[in-house]
C-alpha atoms as a PDB file:
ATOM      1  CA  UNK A   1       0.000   0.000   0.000  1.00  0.00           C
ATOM      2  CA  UNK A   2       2.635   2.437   0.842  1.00  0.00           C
ATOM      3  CA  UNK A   3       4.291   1.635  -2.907  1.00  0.00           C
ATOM      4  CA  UNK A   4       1.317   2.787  -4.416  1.00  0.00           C
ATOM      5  CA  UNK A   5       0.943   5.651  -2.371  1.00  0.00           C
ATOM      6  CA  UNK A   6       4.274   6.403  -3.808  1.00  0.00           C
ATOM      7  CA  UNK A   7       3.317   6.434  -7.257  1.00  0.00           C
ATOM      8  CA  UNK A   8       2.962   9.708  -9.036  1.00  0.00           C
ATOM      9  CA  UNK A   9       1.029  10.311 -12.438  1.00  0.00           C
ATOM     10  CA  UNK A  10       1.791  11.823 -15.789  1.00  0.00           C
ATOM     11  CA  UNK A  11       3.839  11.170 -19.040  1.00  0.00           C
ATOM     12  CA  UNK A  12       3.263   7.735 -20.988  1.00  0.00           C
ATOM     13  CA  UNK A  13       1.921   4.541 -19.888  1.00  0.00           C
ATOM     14  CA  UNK A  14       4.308   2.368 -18.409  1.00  0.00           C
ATOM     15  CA  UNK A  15       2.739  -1.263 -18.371  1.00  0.00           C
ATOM     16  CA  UNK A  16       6.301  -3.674 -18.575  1.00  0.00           C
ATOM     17  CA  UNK A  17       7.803  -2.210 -15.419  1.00  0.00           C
ATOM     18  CA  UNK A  18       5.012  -2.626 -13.105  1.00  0.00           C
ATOM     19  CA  UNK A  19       4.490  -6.124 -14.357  1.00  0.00           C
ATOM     20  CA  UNK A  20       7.804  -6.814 -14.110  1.00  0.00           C
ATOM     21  CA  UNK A  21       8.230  -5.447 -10.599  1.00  0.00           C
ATOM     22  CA  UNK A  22       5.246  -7.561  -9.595  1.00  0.00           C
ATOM     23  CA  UNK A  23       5.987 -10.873 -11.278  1.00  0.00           C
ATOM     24  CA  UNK A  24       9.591 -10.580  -9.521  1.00  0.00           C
ATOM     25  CA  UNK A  25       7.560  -9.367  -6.146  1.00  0.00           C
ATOM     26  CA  UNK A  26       5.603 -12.316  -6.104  1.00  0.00           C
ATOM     27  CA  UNK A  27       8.396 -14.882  -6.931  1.00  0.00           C
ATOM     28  CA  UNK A  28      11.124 -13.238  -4.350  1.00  0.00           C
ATOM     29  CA  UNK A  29       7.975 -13.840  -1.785  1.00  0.00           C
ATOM     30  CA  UNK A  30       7.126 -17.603  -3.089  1.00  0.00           C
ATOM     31  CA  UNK A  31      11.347 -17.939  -2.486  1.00  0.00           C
ATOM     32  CA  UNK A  32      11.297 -16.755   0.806  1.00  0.00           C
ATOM     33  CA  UNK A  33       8.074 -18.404   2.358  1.00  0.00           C
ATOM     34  CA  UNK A  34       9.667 -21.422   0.915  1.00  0.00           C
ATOM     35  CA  UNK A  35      12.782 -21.363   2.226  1.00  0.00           C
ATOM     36  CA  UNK A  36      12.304 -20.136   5.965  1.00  0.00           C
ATOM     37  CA  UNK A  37       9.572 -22.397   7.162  1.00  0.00           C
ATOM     38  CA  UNK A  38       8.831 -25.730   6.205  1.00  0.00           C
ATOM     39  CA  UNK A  39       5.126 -24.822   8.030  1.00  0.00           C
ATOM     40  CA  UNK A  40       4.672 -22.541   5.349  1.00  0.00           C
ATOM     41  CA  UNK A  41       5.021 -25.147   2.587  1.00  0.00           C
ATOM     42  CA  UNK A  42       1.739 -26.948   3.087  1.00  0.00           C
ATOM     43  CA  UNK A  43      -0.392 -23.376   3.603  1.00  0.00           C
ATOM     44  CA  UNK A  44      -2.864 -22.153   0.815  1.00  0.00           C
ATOM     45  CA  UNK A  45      -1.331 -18.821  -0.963  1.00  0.00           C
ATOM     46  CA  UNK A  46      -3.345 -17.422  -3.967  1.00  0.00           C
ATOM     47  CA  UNK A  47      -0.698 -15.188  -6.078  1.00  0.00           C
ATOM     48  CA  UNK A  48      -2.406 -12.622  -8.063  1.00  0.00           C
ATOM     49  CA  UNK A  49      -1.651  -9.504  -9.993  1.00  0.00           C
ATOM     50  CA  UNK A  50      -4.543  -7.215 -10.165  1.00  0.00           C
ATOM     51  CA  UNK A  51      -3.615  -4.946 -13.488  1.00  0.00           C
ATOM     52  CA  UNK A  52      -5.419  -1.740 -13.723  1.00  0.00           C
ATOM     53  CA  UNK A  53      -4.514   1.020 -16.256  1.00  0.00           C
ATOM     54  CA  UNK A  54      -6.137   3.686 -18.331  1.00  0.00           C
ATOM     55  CA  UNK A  55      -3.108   4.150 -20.563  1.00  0.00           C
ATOM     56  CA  UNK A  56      -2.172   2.338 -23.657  1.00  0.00           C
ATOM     57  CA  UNK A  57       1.502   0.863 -24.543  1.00  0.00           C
ATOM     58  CA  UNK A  58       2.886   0.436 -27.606  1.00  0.00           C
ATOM     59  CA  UNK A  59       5.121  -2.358 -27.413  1.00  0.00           C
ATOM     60  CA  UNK A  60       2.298  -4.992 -26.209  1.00  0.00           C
ATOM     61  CA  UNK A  61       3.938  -7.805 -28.051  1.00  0.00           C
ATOM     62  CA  UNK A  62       7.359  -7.519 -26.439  1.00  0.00           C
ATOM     63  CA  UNK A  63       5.290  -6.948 -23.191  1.00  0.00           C
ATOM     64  CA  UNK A  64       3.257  -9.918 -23.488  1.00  0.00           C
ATOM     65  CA  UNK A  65       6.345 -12.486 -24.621  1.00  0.00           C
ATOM     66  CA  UNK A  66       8.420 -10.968 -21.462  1.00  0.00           C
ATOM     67  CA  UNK A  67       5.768 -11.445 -18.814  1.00  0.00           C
ATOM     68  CA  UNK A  68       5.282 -15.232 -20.257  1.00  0.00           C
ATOM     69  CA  UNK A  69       8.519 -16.198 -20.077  1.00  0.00           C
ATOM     70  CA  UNK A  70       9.114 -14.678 -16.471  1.00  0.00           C
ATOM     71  CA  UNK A  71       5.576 -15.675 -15.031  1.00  0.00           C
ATOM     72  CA  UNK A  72       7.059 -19.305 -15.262  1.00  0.00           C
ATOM     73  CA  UNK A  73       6.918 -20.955 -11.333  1.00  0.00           C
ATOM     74  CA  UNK A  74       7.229 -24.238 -12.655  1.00  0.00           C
ATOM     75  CA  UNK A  75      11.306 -23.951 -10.649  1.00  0.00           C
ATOM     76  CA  UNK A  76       9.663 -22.489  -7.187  1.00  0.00           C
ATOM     77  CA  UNK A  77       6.162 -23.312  -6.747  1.00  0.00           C
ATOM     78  CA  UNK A  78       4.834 -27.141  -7.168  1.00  0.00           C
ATOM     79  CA  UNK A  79       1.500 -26.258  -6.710  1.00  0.00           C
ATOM     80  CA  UNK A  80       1.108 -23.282  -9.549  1.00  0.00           C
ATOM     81  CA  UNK A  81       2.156 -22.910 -12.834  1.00  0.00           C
ATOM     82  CA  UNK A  82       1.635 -19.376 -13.064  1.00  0.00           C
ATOM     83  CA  UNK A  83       0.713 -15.996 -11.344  1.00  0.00           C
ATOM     84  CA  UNK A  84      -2.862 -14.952 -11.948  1.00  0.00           C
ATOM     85  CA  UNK A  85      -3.289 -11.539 -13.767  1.00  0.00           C
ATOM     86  CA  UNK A  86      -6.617  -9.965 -13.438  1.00  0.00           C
ATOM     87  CA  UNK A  87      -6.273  -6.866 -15.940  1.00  0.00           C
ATOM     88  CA  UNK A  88      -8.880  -3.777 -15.690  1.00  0.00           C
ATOM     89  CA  UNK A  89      -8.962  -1.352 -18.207  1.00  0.00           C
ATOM     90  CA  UNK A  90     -10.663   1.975 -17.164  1.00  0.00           C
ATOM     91  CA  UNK A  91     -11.980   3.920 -20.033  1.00  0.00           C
ATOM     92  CA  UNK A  92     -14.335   6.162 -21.032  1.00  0.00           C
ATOM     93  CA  UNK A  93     -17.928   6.295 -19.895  1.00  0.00           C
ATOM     94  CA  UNK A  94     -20.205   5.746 -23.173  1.00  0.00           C
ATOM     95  CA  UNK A  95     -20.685   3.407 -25.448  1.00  0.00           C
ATOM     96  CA  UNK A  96     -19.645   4.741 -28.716  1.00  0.00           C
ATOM     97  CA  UNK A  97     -17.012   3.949 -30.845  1.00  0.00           C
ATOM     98  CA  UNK A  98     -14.449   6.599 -28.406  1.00  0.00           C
ATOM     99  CA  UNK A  99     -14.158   3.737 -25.805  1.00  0.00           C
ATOM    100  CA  UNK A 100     -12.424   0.974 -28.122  1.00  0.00           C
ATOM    101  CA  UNK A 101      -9.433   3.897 -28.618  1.00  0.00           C
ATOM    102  CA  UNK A 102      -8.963   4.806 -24.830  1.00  0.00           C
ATOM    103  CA  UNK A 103      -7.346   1.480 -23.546  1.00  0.00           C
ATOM    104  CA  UNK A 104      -5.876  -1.560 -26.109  1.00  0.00           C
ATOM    105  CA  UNK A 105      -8.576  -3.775 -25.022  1.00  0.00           C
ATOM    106  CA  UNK A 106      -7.402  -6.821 -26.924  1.00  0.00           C
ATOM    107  CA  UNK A 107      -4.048  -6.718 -25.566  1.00  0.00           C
ATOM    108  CA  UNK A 108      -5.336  -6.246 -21.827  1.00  0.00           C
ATOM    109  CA  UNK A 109      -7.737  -9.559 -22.506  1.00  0.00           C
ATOM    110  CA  UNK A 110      -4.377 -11.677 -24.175  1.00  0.00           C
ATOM    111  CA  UNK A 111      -2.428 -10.939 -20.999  1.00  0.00           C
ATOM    112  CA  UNK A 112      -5.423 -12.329 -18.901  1.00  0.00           C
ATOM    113  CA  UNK A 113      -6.290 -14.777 -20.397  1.00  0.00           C
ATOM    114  CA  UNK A 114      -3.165 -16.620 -20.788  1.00  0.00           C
ATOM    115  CA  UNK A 115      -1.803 -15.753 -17.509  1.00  0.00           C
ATOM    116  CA  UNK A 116      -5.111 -17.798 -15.545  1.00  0.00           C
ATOM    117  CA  UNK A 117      -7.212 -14.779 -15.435  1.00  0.00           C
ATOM    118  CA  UNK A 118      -9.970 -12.676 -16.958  1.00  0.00           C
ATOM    119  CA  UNK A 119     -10.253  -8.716 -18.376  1.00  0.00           C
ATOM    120  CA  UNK A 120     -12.908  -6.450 -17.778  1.00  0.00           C
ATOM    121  CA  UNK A 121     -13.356  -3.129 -18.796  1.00  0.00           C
ATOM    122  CA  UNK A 122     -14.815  -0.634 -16.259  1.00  0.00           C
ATOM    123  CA  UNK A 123     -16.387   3.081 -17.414  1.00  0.00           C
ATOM    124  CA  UNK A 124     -14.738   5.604 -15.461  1.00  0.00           C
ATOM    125  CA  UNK A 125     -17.963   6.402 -13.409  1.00  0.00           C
ATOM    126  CA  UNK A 126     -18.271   3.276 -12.202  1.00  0.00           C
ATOM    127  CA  UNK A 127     -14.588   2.711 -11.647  1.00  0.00           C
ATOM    128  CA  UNK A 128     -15.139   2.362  -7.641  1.00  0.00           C
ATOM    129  CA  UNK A 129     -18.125   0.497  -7.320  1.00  0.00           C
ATOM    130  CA  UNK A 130     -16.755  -2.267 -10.386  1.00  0.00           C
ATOM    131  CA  UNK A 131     -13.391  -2.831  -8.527  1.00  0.00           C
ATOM    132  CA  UNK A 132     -14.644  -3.041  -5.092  1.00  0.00           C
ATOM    133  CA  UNK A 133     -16.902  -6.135  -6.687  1.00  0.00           C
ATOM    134  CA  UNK A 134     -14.479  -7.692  -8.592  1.00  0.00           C
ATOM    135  CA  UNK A 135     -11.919  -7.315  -5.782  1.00  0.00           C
ATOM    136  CA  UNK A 136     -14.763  -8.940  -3.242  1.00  0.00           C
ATOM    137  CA  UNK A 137     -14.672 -11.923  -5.837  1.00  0.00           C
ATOM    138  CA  UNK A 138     -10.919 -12.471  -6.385  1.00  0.00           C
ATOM    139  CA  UNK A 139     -10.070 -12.104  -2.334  1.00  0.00           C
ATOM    140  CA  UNK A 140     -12.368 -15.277  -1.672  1.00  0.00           C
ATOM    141  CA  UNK A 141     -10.967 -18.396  -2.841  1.00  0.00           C
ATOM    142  CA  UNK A 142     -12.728 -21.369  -2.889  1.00  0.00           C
ATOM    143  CA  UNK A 143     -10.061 -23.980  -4.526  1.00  0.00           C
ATOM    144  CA  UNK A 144      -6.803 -23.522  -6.495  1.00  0.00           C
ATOM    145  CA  UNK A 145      -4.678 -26.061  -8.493  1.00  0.00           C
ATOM    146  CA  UNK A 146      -7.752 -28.193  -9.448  1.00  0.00           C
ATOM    147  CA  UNK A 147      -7.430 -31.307 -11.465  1.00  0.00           C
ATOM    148  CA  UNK A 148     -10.239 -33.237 -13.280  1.00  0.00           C
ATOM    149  CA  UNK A 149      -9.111 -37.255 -14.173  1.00  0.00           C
ATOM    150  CA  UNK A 150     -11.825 -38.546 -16.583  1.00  0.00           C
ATOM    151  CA  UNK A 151     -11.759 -42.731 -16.789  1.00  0.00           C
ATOM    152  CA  UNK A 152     -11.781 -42.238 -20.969  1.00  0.00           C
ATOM    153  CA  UNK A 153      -8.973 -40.727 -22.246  1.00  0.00           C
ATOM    154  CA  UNK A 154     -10.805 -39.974 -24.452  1.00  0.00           C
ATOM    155  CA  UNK A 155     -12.387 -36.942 -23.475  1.00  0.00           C
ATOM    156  CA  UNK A 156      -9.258 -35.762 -22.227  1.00  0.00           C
ATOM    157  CA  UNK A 157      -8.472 -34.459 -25.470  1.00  0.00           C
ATOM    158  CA  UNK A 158     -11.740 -32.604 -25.902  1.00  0.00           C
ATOM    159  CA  UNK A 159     -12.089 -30.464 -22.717  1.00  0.00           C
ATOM    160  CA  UNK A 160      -9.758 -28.636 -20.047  1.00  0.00           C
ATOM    161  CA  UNK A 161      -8.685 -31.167 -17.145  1.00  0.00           C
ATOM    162  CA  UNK A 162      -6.866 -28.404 -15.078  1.00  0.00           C
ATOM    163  CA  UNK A 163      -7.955 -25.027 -13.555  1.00  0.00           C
ATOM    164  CA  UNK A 164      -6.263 -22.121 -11.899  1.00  0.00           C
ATOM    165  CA  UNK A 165      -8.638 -21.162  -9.431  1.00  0.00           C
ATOM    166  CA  UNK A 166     -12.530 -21.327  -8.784  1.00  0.00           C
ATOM    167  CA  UNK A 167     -13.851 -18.637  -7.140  1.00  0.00           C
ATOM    168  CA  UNK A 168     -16.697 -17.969  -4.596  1.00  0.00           C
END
């Protein structure tokens, strides 16, 4: 909290440092929890990134090949493959063709979705109200690192066998 407190506004839209920073946040923690208590081993951690940005970046393709290859836990966590990144994009409040131009939705929905989480795009009015629901959802849990085993193989190949995280 005191970080973003921190944080001052204006110029461009920096989205691969914050990422970065995050990613590297998150993994340094994973490290240490792992390392100084074997108590801590067997305890339930959720690692999420909750993205929000009103800003645009230009170089989403170098962003979105440097967060895959360092949101890779597969060396320090045995239970999770990945962090989670929940990405909102704040924009504009109507409906006409302005709000596809104020945030690069489809790049904000590709870094979701394949990091094992979901975009949504929140109008500026309802900026507070949106996040304060979506943050209710993603602080409550239910199971993580769930696995489906289907007796025909069969319909392995036609349907996901392994989830993230299901939430309340």
């Amino acid at each position: 909290i005191e970080y973003m407190k921190s944080i001052t506004t204006g110029g461009g839209t920096d989205i691969a440092e914050p990422l970065t920073r995050a990613i590297n946040m998150i993994k340094d923690d994973i490290e240490l929890v792992l390392q100084d208590d074997d108590e801590q081993k067997n305890k339930f951690f959720v690692n999420q990134i909750i993205f929000i940005t009103d800003g645009e970046a230009n170089n989403t393709k170098e962003i979105l090949l440097n967060v895959n290859k360092l949101n890779d836990l597969s060396g320090i966590d045995k239970s999770n493959k990945k962090i989670s990144i929940f990405a909102f994009g704040v924009g504009q409040d109507g409906n006409d063709s302005g709000w596809i131009k104020d945030v690069n939705h489809s790049f904000l929905k590709s870094l979701a979705v394949n990091n094992n989480g979901f975009y949504k795009r929140i109008k500026q009015t309802n900026t507070e109200t949106k996040l304060k629901e979506y943050f209710n959802i993603l602080s409550k849990p239910i199971l993580t690192n769930i696995k489906i085993d289907y007796n025909n193989k069969n319909i392995k190949d036609l349907t996901n066998t392994h989830f993230d995280t299901l939430y309340d």
